[in-house]
C-alpha atoms as a PDB file:
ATOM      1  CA  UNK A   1     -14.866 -31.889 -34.509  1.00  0.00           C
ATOM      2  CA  UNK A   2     -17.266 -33.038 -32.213  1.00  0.00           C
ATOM      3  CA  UNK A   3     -19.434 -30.768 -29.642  1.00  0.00           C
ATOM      4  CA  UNK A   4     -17.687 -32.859 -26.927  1.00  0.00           C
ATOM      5  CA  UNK A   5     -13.556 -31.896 -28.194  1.00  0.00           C
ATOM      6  CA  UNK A   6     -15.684 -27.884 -28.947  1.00  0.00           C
ATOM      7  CA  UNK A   7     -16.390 -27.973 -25.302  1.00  0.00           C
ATOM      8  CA  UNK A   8     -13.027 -28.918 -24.222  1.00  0.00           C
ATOM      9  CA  UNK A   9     -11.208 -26.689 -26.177  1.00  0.00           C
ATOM     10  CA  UNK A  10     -12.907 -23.635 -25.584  1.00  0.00           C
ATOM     11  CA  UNK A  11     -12.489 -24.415 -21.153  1.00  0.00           C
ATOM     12  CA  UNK A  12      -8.646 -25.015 -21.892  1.00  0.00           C
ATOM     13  CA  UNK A  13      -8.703 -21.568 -24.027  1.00  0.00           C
ATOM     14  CA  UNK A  14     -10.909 -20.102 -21.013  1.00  0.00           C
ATOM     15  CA  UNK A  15      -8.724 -21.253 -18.121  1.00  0.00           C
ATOM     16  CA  UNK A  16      -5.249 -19.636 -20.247  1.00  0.00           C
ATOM     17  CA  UNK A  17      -7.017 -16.636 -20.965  1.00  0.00           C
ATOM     18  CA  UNK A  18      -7.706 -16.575 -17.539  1.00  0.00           C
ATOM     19  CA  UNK A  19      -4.637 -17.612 -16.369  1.00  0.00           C
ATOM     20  CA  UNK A  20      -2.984 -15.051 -18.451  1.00  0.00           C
ATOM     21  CA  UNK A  21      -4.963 -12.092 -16.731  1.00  0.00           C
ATOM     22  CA  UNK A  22      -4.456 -13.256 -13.664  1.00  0.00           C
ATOM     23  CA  UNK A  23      -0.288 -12.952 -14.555  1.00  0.00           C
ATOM     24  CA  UNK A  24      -0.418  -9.484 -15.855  1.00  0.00           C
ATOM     25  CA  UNK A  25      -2.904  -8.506 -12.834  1.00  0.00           C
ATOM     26  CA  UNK A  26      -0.429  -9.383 -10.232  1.00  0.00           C
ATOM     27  CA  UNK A  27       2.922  -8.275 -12.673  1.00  0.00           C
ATOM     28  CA  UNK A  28       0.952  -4.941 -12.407  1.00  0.00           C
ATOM     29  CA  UNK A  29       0.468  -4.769  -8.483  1.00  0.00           C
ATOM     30  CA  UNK A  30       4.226  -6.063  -7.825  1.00  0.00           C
ATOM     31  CA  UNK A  31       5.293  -3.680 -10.032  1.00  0.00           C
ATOM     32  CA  UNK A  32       3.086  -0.811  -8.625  1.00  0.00           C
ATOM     33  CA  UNK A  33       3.565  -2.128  -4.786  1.00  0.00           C
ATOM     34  CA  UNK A  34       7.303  -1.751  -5.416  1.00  0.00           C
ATOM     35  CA  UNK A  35       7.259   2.034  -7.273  1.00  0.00           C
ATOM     36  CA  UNK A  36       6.499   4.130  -4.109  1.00  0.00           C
ATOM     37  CA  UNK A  37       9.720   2.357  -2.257  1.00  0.00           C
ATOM     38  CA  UNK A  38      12.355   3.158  -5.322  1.00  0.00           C
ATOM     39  CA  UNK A  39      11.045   6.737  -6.323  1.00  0.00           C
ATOM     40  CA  UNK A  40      11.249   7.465  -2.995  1.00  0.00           C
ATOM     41  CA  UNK A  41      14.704   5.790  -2.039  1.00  0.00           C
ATOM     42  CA  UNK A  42      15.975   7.376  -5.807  1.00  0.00           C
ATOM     43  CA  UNK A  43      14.679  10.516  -4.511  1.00  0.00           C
ATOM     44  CA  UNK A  44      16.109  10.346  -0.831  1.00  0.00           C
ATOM     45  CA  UNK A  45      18.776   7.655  -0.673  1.00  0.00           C
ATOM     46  CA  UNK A  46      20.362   6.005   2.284  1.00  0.00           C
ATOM     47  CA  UNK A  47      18.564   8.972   4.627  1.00  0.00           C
ATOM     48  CA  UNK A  48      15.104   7.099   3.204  1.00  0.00           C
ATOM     49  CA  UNK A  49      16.158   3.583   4.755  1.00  0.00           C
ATOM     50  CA  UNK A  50      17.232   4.910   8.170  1.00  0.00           C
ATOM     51  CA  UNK A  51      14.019   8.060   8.073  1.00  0.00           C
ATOM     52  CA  UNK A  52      11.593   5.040   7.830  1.00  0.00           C
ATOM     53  CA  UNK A  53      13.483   3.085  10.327  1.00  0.00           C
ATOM     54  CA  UNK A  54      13.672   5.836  12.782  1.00  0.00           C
ATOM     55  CA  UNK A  55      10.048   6.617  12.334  1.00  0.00           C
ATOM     56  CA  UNK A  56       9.101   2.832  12.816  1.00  0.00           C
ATOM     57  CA  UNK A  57      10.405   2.635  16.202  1.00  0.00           C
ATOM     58  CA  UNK A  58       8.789   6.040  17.682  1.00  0.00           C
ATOM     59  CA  UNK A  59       5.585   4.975  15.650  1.00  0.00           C
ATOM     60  CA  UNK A  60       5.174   1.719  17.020  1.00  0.00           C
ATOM     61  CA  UNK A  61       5.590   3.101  20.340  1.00  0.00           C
ATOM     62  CA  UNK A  62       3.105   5.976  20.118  1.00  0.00           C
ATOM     63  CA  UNK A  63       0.548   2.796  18.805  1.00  0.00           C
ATOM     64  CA  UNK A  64       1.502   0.879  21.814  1.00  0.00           C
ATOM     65  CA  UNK A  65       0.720   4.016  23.488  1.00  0.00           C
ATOM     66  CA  UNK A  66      -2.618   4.428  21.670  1.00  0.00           C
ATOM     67  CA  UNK A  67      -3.472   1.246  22.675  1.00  0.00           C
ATOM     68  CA  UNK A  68      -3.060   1.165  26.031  1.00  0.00           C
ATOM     69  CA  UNK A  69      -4.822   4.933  26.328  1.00  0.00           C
ATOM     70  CA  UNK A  70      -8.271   2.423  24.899  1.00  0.00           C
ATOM     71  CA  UNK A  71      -8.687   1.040  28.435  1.00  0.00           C
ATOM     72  CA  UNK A  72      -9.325   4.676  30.220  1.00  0.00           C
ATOM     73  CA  UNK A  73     -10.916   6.318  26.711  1.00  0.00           C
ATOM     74  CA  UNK A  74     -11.752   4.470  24.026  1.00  0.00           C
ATOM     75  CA  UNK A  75     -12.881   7.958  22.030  1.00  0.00           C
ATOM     76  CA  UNK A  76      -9.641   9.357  22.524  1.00  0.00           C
ATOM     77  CA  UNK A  77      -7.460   6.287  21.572  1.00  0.00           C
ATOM     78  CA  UNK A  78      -9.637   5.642  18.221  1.00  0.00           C
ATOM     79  CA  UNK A  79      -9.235   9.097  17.010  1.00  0.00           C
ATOM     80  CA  UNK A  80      -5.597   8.679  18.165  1.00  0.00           C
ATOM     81  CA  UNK A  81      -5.336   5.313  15.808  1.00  0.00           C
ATOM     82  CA  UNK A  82      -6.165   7.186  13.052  1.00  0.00           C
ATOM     83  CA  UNK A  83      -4.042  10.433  13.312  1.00  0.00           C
ATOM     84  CA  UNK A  84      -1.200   7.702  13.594  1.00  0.00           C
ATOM     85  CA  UNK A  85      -2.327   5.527  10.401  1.00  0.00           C
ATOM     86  CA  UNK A  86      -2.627   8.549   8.133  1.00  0.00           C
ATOM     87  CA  UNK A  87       1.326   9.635  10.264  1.00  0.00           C
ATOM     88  CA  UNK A  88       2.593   6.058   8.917  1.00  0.00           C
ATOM     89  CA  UNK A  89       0.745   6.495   5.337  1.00  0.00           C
ATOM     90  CA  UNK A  90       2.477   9.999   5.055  1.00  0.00           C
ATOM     91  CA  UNK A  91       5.765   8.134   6.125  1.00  0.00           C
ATOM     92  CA  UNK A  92       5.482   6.100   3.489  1.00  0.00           C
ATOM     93  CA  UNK A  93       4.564   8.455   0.892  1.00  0.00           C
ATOM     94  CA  UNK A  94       0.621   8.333   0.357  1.00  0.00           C
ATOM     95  CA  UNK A  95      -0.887  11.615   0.041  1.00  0.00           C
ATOM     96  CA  UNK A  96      -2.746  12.235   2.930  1.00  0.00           C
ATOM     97  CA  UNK A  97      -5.851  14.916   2.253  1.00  0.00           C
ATOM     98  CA  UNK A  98      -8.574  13.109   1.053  1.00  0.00           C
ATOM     99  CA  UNK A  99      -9.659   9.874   2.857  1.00  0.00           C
ATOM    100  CA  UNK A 100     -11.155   8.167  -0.756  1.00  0.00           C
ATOM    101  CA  UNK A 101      -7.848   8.263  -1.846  1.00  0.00           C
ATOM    102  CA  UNK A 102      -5.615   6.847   1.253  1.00  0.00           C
ATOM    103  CA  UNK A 103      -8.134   3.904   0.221  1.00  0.00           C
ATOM    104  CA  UNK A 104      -7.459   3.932  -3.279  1.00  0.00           C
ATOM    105  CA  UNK A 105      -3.522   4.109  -2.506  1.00  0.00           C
ATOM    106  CA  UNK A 106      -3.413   1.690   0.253  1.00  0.00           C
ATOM    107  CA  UNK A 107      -5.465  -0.960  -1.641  1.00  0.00           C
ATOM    108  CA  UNK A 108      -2.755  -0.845  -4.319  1.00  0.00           C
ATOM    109  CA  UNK A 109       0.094  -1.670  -1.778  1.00  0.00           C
ATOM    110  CA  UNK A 110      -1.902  -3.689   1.301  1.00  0.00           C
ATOM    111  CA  UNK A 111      -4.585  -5.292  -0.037  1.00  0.00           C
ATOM    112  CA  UNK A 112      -5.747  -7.366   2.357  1.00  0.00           C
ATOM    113  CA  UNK A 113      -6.281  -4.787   5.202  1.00  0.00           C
ATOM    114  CA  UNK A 114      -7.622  -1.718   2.938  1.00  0.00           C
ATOM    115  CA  UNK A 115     -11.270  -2.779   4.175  1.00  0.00           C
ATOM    116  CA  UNK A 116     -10.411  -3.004   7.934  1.00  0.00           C
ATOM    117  CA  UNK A 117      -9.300   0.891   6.971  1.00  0.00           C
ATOM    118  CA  UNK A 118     -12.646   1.606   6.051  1.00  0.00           C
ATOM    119  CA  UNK A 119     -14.654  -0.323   8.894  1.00  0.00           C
ATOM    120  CA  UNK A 120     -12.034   1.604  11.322  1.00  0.00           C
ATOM    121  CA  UNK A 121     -12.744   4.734   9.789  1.00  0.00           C
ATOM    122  CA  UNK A 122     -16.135   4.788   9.446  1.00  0.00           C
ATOM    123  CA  UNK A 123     -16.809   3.812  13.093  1.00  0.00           C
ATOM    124  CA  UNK A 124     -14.645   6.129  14.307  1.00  0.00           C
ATOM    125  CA  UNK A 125     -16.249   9.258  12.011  1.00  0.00           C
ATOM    126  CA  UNK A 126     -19.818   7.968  13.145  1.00  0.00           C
ATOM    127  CA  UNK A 127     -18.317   8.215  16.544  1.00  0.00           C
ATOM    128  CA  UNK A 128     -18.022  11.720  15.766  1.00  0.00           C
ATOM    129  CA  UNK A 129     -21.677  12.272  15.828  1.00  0.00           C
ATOM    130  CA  UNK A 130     -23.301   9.470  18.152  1.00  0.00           C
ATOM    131  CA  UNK A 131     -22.268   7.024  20.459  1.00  0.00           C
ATOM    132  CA  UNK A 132     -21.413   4.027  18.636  1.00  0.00           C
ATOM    133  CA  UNK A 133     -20.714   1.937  21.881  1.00  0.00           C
ATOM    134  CA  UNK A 134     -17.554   0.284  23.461  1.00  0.00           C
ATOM    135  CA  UNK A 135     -17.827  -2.493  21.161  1.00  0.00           C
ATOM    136  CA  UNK A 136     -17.595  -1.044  17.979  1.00  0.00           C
ATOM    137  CA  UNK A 137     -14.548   1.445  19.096  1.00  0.00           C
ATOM    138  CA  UNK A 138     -12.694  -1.922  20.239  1.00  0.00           C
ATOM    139  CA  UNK A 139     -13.595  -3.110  16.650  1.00  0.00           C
ATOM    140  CA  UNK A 140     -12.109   0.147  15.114  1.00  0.00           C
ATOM    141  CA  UNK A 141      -9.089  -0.618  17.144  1.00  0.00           C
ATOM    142  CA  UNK A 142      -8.573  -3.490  15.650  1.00  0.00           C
ATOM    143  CA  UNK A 143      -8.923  -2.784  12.345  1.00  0.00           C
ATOM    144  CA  UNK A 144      -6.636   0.153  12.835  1.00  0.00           C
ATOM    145  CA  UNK A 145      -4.089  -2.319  14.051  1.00  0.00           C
ATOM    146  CA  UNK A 146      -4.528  -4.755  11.399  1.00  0.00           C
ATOM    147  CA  UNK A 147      -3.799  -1.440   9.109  1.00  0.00           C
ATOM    148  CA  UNK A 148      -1.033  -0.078  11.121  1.00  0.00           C
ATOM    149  CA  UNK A 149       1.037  -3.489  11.658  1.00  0.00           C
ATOM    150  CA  UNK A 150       0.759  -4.286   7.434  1.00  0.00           C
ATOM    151  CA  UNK A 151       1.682  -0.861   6.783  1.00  0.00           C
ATOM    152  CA  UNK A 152       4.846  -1.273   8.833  1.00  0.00           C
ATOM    153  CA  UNK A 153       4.833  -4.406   7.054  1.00  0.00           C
ATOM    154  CA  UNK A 154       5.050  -7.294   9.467  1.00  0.00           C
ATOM    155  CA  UNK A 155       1.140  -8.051   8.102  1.00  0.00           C
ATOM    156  CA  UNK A 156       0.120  -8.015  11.887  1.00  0.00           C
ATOM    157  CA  UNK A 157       1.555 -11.376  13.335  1.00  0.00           C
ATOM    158  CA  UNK A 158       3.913  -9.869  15.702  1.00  0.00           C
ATOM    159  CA  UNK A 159       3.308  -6.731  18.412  1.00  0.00           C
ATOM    160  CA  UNK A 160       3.826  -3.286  16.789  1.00  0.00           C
ATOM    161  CA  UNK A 161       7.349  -2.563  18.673  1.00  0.00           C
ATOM    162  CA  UNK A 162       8.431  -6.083  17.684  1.00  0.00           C
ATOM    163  CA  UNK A 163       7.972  -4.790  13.906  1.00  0.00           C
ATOM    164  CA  UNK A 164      10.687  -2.619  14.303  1.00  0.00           C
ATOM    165  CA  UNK A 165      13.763  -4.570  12.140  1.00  0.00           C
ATOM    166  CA  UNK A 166      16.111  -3.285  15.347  1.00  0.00           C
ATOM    167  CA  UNK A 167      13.416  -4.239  18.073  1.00  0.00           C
ATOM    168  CA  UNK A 168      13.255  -7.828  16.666  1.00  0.00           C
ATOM    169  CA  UNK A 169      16.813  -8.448  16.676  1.00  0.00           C
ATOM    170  CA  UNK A 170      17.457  -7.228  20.253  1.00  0.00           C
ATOM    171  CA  UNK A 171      14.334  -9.477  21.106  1.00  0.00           C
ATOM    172  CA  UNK A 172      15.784 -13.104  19.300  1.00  0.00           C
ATOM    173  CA  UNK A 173      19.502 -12.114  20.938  1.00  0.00           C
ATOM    174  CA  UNK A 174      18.010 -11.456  24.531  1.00  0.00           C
ATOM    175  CA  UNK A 175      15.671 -14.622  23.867  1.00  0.00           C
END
């Protein structure tokens, strides 16, 4: 064989090796996204469905709540957002205690928005000890929503109440 065919057949090996990683990497997270839910809903049972439902609707109200509490203080509402993301996170089963590993847990199941739960939380515990400004609290905000909205798992395209599996079907029948 030539240098030319060498070349070739070591990329196609390359790009299935790759390929094959890239499988078992995401076999791994579907399978670890999905153990929480069923060792939870083995462990509670119907009362787990209509627990998280329950807590869904009063959660996305307190956020709404949270939200609207940013316009007379921003302080208040940011430390707010987070007491109600690590709320949700117990919820949903994530241990709670150490903020390292919320991260760690939440990376597993949302992915995309772990890093808008750091940039939240880290603005809002520099907050604690100087005045990060108006902006950056509005920024925490926002990540915390981005957080909040994937962890009630709607990803953030819709408004927090509208999340609500009940809230959304009143909303299409009145609409």
């Amino acid at each position: 064989m030539d240098n030319r065919t060498m070349i070739i057949i070591g990329v196609l090996v390359g790009t299935f090796i790759v390929a094959v990683i890239v499988a078992v990497a995401m076999a791994i997270w579907f399978y670890s996204k999905n153990k929480r839910t069923r060792q939870l809903r083995s462990k509670f049972g119907p009362e787990y469905n209509r627990a998280v439902r329950a807590d869904d609707g009063n959660t996305g109200h307190a956020w709404e709540h949270a939200q609207a509490r940013f316009v007379d203080d921003p302080q208040a509402a940011v430390a707010n957002a987070d007491v109600l993301v690590q709320e949700v996170m117990g919820v949903r089963g994530y241990p709670v205690t150490d903020f390292e590993q919320r991260v760690a847990d939440v990376s597993v199941d949302h992915p995309a928005v772990v890093q808008n739960y750091r940039i939240a939380h880290d603005i809002a515990a520099r907050h604690e000890h100087e005045d990060v400004g108006i902006e950056k609290l509005r920024e925490a905000m926002i990540h915390y929503r981005a957080l909040f909205a994937d962890l009630l798992n709607d990803g953030g395209l819709q408004p927090v109440r509208q999340v609500v599996p009940e809230e959304r079907e009143r909303i299409r029948r009145v609409g």
